[in-house]
N, C-alpha and C. Protein backbone atom coordinates (compact mmCIF):
# COMPACT_ATOMS: atom_id res chain seq x y z
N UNK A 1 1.51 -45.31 -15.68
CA UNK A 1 2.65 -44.48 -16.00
C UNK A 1 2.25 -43.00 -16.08
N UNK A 2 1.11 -42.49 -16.63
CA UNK A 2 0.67 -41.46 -16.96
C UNK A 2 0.24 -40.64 -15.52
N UNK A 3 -0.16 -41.45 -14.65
CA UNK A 3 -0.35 -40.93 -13.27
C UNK A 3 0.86 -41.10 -12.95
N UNK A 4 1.87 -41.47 -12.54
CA UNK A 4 2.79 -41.26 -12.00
C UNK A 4 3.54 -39.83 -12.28
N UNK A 5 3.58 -40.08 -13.94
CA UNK A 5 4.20 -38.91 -14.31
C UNK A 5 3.39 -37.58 -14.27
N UNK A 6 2.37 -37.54 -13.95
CA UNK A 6 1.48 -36.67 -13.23
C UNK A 6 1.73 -35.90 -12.30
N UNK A 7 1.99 -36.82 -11.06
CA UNK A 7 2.15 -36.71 -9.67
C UNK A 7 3.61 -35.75 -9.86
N UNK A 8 4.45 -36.42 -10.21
CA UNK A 8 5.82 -35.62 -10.34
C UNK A 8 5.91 -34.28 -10.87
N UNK A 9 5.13 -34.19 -11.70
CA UNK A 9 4.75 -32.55 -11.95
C UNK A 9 4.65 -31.71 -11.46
N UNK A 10 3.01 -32.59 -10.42
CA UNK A 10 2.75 -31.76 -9.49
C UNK A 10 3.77 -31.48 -8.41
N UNK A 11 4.35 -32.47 -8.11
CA UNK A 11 4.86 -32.52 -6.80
C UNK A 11 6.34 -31.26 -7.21
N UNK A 12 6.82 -31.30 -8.34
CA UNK A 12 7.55 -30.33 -8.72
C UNK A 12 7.46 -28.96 -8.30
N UNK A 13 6.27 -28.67 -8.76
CA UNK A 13 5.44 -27.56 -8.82
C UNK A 13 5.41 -26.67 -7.40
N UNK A 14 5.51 -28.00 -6.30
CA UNK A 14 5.70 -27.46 -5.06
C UNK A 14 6.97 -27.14 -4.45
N UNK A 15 7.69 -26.71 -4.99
CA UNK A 15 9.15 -26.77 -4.53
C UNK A 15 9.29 -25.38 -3.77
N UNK A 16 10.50 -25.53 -2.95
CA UNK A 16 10.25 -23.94 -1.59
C UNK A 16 10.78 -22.89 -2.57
N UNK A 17 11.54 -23.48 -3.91
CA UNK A 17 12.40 -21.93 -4.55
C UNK A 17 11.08 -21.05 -4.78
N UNK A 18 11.99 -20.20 -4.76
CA UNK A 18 11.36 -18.28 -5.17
C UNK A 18 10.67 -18.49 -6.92
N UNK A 19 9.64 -18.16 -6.64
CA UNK A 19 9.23 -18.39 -7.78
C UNK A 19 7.94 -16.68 -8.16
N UNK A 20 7.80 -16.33 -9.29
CA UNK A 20 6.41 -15.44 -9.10
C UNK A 20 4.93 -15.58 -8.42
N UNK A 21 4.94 -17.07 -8.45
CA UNK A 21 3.40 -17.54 -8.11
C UNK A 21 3.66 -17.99 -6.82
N UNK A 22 4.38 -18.29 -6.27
CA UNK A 22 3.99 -18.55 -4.91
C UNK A 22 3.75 -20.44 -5.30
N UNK A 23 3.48 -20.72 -3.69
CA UNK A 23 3.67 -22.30 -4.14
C UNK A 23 1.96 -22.11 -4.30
N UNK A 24 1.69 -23.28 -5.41
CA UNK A 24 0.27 -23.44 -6.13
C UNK A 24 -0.41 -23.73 -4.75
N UNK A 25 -0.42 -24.71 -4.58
CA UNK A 25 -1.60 -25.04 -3.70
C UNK A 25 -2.32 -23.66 -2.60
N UNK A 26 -1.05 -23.03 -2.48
CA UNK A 26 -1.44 -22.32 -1.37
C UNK A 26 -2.00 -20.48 -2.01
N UNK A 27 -2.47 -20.90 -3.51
CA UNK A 27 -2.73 -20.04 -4.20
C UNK A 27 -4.15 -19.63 -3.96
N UNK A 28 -4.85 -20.42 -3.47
CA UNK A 28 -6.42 -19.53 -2.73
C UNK A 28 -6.08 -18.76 -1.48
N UNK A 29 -5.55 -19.24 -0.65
CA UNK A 29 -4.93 -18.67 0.26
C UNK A 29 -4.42 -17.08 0.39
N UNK A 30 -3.51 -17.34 -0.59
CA UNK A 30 -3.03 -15.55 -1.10
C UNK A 30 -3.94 -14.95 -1.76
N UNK A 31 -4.58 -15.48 -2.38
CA UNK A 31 -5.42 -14.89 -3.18
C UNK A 31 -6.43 -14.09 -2.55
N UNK A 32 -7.03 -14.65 -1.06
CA UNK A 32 -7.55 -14.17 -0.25
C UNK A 32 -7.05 -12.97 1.29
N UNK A 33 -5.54 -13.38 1.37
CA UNK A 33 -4.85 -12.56 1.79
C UNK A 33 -4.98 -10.87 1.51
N UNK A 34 -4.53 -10.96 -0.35
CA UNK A 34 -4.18 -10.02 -1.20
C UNK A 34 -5.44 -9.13 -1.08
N UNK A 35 -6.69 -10.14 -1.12
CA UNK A 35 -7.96 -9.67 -1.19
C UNK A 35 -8.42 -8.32 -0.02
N UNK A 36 -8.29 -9.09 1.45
CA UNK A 36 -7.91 -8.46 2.61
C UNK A 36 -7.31 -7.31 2.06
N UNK A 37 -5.65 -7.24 2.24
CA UNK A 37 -4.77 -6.21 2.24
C UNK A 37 -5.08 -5.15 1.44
N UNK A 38 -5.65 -5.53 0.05
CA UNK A 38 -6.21 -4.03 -1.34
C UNK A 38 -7.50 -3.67 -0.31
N UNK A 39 -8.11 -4.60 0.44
CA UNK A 39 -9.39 -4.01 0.84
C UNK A 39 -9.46 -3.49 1.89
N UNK A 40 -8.38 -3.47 2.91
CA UNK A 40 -7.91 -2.29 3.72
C UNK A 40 -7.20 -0.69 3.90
N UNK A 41 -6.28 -1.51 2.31
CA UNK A 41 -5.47 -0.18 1.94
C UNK A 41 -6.68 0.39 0.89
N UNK A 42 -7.33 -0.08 -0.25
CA UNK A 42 -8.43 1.17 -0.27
C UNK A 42 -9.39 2.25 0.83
N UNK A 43 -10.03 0.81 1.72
CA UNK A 43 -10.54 2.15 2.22
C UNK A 43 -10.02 3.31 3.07
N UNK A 44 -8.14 2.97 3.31
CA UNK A 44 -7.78 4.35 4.16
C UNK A 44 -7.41 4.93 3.25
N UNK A 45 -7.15 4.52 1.83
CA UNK A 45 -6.68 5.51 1.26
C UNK A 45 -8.17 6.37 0.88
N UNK A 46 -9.54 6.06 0.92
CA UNK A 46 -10.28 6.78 0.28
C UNK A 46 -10.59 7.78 1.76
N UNK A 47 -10.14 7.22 2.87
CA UNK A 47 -10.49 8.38 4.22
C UNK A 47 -9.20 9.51 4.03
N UNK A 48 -8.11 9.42 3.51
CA UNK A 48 -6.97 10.41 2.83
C UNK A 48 -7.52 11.30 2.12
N UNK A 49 -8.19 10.82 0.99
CA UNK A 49 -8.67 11.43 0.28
C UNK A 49 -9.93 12.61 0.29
N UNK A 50 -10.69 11.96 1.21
CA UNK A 50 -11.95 12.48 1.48
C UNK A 50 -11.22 14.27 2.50
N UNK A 51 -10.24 13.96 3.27
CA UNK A 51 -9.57 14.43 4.10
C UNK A 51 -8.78 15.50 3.19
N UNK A 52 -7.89 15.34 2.25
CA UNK A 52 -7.29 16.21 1.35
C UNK A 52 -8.26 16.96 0.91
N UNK A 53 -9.05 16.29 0.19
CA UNK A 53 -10.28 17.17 -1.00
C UNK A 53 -11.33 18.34 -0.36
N UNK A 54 -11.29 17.97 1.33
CA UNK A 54 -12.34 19.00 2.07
C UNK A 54 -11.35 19.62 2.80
N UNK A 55 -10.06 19.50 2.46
CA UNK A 55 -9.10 20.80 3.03
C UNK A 55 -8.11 21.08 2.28
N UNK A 56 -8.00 21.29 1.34
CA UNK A 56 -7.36 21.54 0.14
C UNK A 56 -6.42 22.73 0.67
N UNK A 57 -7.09 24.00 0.62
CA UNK A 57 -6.61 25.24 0.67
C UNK A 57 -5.66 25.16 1.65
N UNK A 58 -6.39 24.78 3.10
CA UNK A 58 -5.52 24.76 4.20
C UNK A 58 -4.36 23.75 4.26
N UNK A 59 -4.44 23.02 3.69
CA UNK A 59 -3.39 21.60 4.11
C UNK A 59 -2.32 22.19 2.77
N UNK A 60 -2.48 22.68 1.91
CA UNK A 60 -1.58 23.23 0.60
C UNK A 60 -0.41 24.62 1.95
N UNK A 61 -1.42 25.56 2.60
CA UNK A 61 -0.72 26.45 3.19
C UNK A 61 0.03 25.38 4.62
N UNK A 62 -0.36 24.43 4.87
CA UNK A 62 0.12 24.30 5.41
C UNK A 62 1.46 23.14 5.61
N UNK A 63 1.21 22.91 4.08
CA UNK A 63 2.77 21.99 3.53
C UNK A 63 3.85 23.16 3.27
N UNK A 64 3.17 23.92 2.90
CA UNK A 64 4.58 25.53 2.71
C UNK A 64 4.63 26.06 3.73
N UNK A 65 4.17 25.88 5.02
CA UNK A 65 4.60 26.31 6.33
C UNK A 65 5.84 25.03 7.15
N UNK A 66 5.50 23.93 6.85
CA UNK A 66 5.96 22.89 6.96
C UNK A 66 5.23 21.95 7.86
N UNK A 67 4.29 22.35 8.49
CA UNK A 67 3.46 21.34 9.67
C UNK A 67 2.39 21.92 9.91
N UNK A 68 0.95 21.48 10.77
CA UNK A 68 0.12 21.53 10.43
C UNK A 68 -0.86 20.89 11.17
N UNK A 69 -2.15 21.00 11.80
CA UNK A 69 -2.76 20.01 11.99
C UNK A 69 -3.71 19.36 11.20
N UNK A 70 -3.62 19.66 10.03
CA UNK A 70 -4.65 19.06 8.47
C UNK A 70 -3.21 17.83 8.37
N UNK A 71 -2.23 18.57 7.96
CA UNK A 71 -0.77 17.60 7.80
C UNK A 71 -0.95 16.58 8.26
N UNK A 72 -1.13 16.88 9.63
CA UNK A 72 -0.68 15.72 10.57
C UNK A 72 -1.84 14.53 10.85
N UNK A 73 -2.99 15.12 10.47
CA UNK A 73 -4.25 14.43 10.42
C UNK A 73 -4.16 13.18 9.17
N UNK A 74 -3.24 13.58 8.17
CA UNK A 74 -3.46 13.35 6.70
C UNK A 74 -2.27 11.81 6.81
N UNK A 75 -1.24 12.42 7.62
CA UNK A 75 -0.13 11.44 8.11
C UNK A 75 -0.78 10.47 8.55
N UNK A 76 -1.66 10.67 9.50
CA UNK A 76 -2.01 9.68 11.03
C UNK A 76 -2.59 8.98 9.98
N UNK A 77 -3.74 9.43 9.44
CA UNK A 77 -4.45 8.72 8.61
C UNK A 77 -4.47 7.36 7.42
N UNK A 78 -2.92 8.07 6.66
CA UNK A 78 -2.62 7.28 6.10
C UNK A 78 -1.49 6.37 6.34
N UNK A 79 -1.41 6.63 7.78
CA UNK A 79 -0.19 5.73 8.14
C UNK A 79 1.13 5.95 8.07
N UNK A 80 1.82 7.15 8.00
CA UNK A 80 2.97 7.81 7.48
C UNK A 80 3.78 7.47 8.99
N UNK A 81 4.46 6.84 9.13
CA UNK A 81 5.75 6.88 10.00
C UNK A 81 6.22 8.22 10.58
N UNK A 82 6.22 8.47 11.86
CA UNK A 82 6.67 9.61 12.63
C UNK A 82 8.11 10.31 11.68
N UNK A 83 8.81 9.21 11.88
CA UNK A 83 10.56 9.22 11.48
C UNK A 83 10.39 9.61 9.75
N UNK A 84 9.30 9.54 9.33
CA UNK A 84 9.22 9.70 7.48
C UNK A 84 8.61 11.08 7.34
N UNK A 85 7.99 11.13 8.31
CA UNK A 85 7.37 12.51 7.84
C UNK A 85 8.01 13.78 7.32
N UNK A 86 9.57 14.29 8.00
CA UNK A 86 9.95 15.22 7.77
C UNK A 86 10.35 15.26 6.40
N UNK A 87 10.57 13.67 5.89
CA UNK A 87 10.57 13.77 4.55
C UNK A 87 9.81 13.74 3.51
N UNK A 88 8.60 12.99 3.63
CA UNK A 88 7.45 13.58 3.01
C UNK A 88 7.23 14.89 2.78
N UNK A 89 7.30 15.73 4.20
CA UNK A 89 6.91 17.29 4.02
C UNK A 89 8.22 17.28 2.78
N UNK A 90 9.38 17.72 2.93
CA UNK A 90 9.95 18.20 2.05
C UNK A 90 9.85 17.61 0.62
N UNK A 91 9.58 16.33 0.47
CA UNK A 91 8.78 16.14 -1.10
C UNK A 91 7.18 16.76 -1.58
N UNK A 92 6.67 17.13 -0.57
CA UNK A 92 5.72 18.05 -1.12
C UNK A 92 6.00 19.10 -0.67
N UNK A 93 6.48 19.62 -0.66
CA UNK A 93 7.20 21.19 -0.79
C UNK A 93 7.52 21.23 -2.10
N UNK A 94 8.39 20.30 -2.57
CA UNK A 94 8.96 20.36 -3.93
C UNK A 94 7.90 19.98 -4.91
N UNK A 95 6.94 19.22 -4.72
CA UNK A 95 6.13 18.75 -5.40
C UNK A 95 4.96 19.79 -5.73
N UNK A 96 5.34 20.40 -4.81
CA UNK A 96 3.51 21.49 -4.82
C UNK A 96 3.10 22.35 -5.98
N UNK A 97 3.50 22.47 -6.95
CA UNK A 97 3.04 22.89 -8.32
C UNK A 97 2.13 22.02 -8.93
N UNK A 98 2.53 20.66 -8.55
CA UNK A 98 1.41 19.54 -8.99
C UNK A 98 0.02 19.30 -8.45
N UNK A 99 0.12 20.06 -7.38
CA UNK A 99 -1.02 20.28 -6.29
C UNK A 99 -2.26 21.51 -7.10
């Protein structure tokens, strides 16, 4: 009885609804996915960075000009969408006191 009612637990557990965890079993799986994805998006974000911090001056004059080839380096880099960019620039325009 105790195994049975076991099994049903588990087998619960697997159901297709939307849940936070994802279905269990397939929880190494993501886990290794997730692993991948942080460990791609760190290291472009640390080539952004490296990229901002050794052009500071210029890429600042050249967000208040509006474009740029530091800008556009900084875009490519981090993956910024052609079609997003014009809006990015204008949030750091507005943003640039924080800079």
């Amino acid at each position: 009885m105790c195994i049975a009612l076991s099994c049903i637990v588990f087998l619960t557990a697997c159901s297709g609804d939307a849940n936070h965890l994802g279905n269990p079993p397939l929880l190494p799986l993501s886990g290794l996915t997730t692993l991948a994805e942080n460990t791609v998006y760190n290291e472009r974000r640390g080539r952004v960075e490296v990229l901002v911090k050794s052009n500071h001056p210029a890429l600042i004059d050249q967000i208040n000009a509006g474009a740029g080839s530091i800008v556009t380096a900084a875009f490519d880099t981090a993956g910024v969408p052609a079609t997003d960019r014009p809006t990015r620039i204008i949030q750091l325009q507005s943003d640039l006191g924080l800079y």
